[in-house]
C-alpha atoms as a PDB file:
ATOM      1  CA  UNK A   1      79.853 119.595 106.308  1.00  0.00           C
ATOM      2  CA  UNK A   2      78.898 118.132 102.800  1.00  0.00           C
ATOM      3  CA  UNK A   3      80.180 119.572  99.399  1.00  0.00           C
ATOM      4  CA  UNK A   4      76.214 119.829  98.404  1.00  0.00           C
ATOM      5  CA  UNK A   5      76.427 122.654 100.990  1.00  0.00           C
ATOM      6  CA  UNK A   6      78.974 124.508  99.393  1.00  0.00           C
ATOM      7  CA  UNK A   7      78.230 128.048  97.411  1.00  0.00           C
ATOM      8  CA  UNK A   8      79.756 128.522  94.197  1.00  0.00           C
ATOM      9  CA  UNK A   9      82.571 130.361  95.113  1.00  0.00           C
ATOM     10  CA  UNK A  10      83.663 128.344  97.817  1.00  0.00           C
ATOM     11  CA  UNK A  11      83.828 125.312  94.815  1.00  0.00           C
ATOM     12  CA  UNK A  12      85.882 127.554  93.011  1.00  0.00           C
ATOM     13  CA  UNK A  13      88.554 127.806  95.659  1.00  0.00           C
ATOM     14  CA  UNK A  14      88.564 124.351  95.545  1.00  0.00           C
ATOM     15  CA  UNK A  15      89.142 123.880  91.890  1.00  0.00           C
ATOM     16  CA  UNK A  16      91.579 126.480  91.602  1.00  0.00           C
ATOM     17  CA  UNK A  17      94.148 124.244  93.895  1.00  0.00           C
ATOM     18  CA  UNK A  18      96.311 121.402  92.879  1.00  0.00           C
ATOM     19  CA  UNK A  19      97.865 119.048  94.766  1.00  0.00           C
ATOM     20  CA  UNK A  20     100.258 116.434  94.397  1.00  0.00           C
ATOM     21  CA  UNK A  21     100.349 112.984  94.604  1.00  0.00           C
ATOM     22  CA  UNK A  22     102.201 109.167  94.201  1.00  0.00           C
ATOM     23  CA  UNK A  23      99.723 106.555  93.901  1.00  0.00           C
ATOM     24  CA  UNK A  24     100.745 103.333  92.360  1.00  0.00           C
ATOM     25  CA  UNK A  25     103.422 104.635  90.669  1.00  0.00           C
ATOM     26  CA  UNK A  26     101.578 107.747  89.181  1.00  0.00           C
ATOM     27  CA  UNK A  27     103.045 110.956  90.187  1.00  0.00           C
ATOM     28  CA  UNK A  28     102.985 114.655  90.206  1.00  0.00           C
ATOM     29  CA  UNK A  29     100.752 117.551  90.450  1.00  0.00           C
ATOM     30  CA  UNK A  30      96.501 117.216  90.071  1.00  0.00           C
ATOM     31  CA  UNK A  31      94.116 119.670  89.819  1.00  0.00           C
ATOM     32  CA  UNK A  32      90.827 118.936  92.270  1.00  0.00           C
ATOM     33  CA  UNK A  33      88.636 120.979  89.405  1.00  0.00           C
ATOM     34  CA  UNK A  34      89.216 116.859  88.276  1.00  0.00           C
ATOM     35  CA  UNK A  35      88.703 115.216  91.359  1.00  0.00           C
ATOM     36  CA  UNK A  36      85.542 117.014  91.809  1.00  0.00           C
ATOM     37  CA  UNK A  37      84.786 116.374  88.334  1.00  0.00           C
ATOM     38  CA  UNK A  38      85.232 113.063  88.213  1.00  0.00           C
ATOM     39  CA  UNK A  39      85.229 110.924  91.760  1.00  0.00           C
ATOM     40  CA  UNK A  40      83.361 111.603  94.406  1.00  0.00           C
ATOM     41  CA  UNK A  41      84.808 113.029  97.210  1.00  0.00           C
ATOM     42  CA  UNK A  42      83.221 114.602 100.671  1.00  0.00           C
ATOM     43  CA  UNK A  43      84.041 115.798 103.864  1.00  0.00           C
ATOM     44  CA  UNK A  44      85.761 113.231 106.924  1.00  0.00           C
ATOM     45  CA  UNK A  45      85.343 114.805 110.065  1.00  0.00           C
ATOM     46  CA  UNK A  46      88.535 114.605 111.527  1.00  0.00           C
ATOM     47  CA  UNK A  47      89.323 115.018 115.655  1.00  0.00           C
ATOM     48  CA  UNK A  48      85.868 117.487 115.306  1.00  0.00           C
ATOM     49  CA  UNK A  49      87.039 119.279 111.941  1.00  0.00           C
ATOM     50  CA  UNK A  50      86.235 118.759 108.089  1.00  0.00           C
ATOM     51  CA  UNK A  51      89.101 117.923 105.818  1.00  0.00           C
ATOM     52  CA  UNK A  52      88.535 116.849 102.201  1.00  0.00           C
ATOM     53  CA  UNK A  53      90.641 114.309 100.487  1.00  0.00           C
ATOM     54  CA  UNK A  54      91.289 113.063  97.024  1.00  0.00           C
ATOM     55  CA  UNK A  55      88.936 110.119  97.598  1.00  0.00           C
ATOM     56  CA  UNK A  56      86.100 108.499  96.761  1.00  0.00           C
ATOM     57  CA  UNK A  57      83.377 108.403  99.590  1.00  0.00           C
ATOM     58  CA  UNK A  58      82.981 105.225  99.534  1.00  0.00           C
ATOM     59  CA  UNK A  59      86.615 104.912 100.518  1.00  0.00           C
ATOM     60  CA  UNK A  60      85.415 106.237 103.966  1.00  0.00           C
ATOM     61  CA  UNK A  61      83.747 103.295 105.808  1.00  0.00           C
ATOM     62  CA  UNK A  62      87.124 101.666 105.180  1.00  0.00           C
ATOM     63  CA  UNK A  63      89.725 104.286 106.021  1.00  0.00           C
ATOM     64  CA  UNK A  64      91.138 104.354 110.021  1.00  0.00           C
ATOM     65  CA  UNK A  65      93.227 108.114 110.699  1.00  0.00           C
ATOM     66  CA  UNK A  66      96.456 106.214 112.440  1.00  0.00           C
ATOM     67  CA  UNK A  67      97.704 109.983 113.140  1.00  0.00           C
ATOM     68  CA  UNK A  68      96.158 113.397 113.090  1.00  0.00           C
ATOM     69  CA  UNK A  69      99.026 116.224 113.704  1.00  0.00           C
ATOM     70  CA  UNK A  70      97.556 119.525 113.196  1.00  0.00           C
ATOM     71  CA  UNK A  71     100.224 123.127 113.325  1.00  0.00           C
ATOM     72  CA  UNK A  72      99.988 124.628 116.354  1.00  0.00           C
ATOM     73  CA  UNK A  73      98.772 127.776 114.163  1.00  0.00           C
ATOM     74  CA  UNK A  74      95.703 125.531 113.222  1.00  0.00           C
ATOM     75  CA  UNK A  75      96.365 126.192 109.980  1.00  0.00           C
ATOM     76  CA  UNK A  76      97.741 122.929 108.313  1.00  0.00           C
ATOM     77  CA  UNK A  77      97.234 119.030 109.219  1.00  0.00           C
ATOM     78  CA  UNK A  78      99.200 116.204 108.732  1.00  0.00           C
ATOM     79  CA  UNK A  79      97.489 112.753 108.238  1.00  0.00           C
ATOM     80  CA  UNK A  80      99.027 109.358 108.503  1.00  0.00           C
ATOM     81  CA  UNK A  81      95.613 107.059 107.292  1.00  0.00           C
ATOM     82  CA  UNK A  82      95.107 103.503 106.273  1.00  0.00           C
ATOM     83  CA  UNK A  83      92.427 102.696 103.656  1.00  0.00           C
ATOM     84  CA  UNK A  84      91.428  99.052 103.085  1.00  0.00           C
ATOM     85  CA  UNK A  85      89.317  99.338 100.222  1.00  0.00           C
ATOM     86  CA  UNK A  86      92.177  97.827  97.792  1.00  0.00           C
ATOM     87  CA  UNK A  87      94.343  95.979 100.536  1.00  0.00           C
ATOM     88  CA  UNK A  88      95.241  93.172  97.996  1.00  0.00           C
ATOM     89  CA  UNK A  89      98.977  94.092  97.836  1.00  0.00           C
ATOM     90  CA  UNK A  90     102.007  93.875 100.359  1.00  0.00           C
ATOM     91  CA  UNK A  91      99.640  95.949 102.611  1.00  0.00           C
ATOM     92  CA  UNK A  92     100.620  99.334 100.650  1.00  0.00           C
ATOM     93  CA  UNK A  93      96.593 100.527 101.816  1.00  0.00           C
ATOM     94  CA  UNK A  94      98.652 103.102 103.823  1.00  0.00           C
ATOM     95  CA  UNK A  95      98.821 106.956 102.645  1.00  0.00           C
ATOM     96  CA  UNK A  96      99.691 110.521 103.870  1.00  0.00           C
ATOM     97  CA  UNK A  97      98.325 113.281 103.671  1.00  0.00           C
ATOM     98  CA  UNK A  98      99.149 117.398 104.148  1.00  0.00           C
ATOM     99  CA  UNK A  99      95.817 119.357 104.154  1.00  0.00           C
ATOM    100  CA  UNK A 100      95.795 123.119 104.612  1.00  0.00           C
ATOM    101  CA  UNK A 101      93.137 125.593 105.545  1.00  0.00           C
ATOM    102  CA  UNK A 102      91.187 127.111 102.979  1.00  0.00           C
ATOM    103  CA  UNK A 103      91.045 131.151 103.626  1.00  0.00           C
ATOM    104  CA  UNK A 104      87.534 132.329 104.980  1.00  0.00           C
ATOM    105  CA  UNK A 105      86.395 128.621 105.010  1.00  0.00           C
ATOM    106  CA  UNK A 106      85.653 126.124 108.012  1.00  0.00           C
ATOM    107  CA  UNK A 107      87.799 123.296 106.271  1.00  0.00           C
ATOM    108  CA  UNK A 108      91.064 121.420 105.519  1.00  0.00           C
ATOM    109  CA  UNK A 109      92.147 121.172 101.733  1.00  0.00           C
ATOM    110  CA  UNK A 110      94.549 118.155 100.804  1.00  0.00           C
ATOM    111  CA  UNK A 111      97.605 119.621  99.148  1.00  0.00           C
ATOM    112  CA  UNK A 112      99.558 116.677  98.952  1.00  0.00           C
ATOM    113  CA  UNK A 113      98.176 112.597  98.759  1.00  0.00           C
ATOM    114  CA  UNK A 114     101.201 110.063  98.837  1.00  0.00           C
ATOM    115  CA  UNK A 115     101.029 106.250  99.135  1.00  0.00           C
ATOM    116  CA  UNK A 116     102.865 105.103 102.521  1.00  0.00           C
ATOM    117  CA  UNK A 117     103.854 101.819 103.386  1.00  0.00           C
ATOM    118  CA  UNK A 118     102.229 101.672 107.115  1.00  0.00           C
ATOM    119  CA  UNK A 119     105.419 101.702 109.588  1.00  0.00           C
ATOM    120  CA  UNK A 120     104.356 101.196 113.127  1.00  0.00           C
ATOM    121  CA  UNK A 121     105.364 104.323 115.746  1.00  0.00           C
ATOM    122  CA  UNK A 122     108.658 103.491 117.095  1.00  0.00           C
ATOM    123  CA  UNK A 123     108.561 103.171 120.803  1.00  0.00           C
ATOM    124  CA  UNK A 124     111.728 106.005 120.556  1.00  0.00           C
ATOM    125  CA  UNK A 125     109.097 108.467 119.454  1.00  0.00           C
ATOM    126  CA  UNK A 126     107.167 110.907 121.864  1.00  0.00           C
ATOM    127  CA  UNK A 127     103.373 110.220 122.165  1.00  0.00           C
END
């Protein structure tokens, strides 16, 4: 799925969302009427499914999912993702992400973007 695809009213949904974010040290709520105004975002095909992120494409060649949890409703995902493109600091290239499931569409909608210093899976935790 590409955003080019899209109909009109399916960019609408889009726009009319906002979502939140903490991003080197920048914080609160977004609109994506700007992201898609002013970056460049498209569809990652995630474990078979589209999901669109407040991100640049050309972020993608450099971004690894670390952990894909989706609700057992199929309804919202939960991303833990590491994106290299800036890894100049402290190795803070590590973010989160909550997508949810736009209504009448085949895709995932990020709702909320936050920075994440990259902490390994404790061997405590269930795989």
């Amino acid at each position: 799925m590409q955003l080019s695809e899209l109909s009109l009213e399916t960019l609408e949904k889009i726009k009319s969302v906002r979502w939140d974010r903490i991003i080197e040290k920048h914080e609160g709520p977004e609109n994506w009427s700007a992201v898609l105004e002013y970056y460049e975002p498209e569809f990652l095909t995630i474990e078979g499914r589209s999901v669109l992120l407040p991100v640049e494409k050309s972020h993608h060649p450099n971004m690894t999912i670390l952990r894909a949890i989706f609700s057992q409703d199929g309804k919202a995902l939960t991303l833990f993702l590491k994106d290299t493109t800036y890894d100049d600091h402290w190795g803070a290239s590590g973010f989160m992400a909550v997508c949810e499931k736009v209504v009448g569409e085949e895709f995932f909608l990020a709702t909320l973007y936050h920075e994440w210093f990259i902490i390994e899976r404790s061997p405590v935790f269930e795989v």
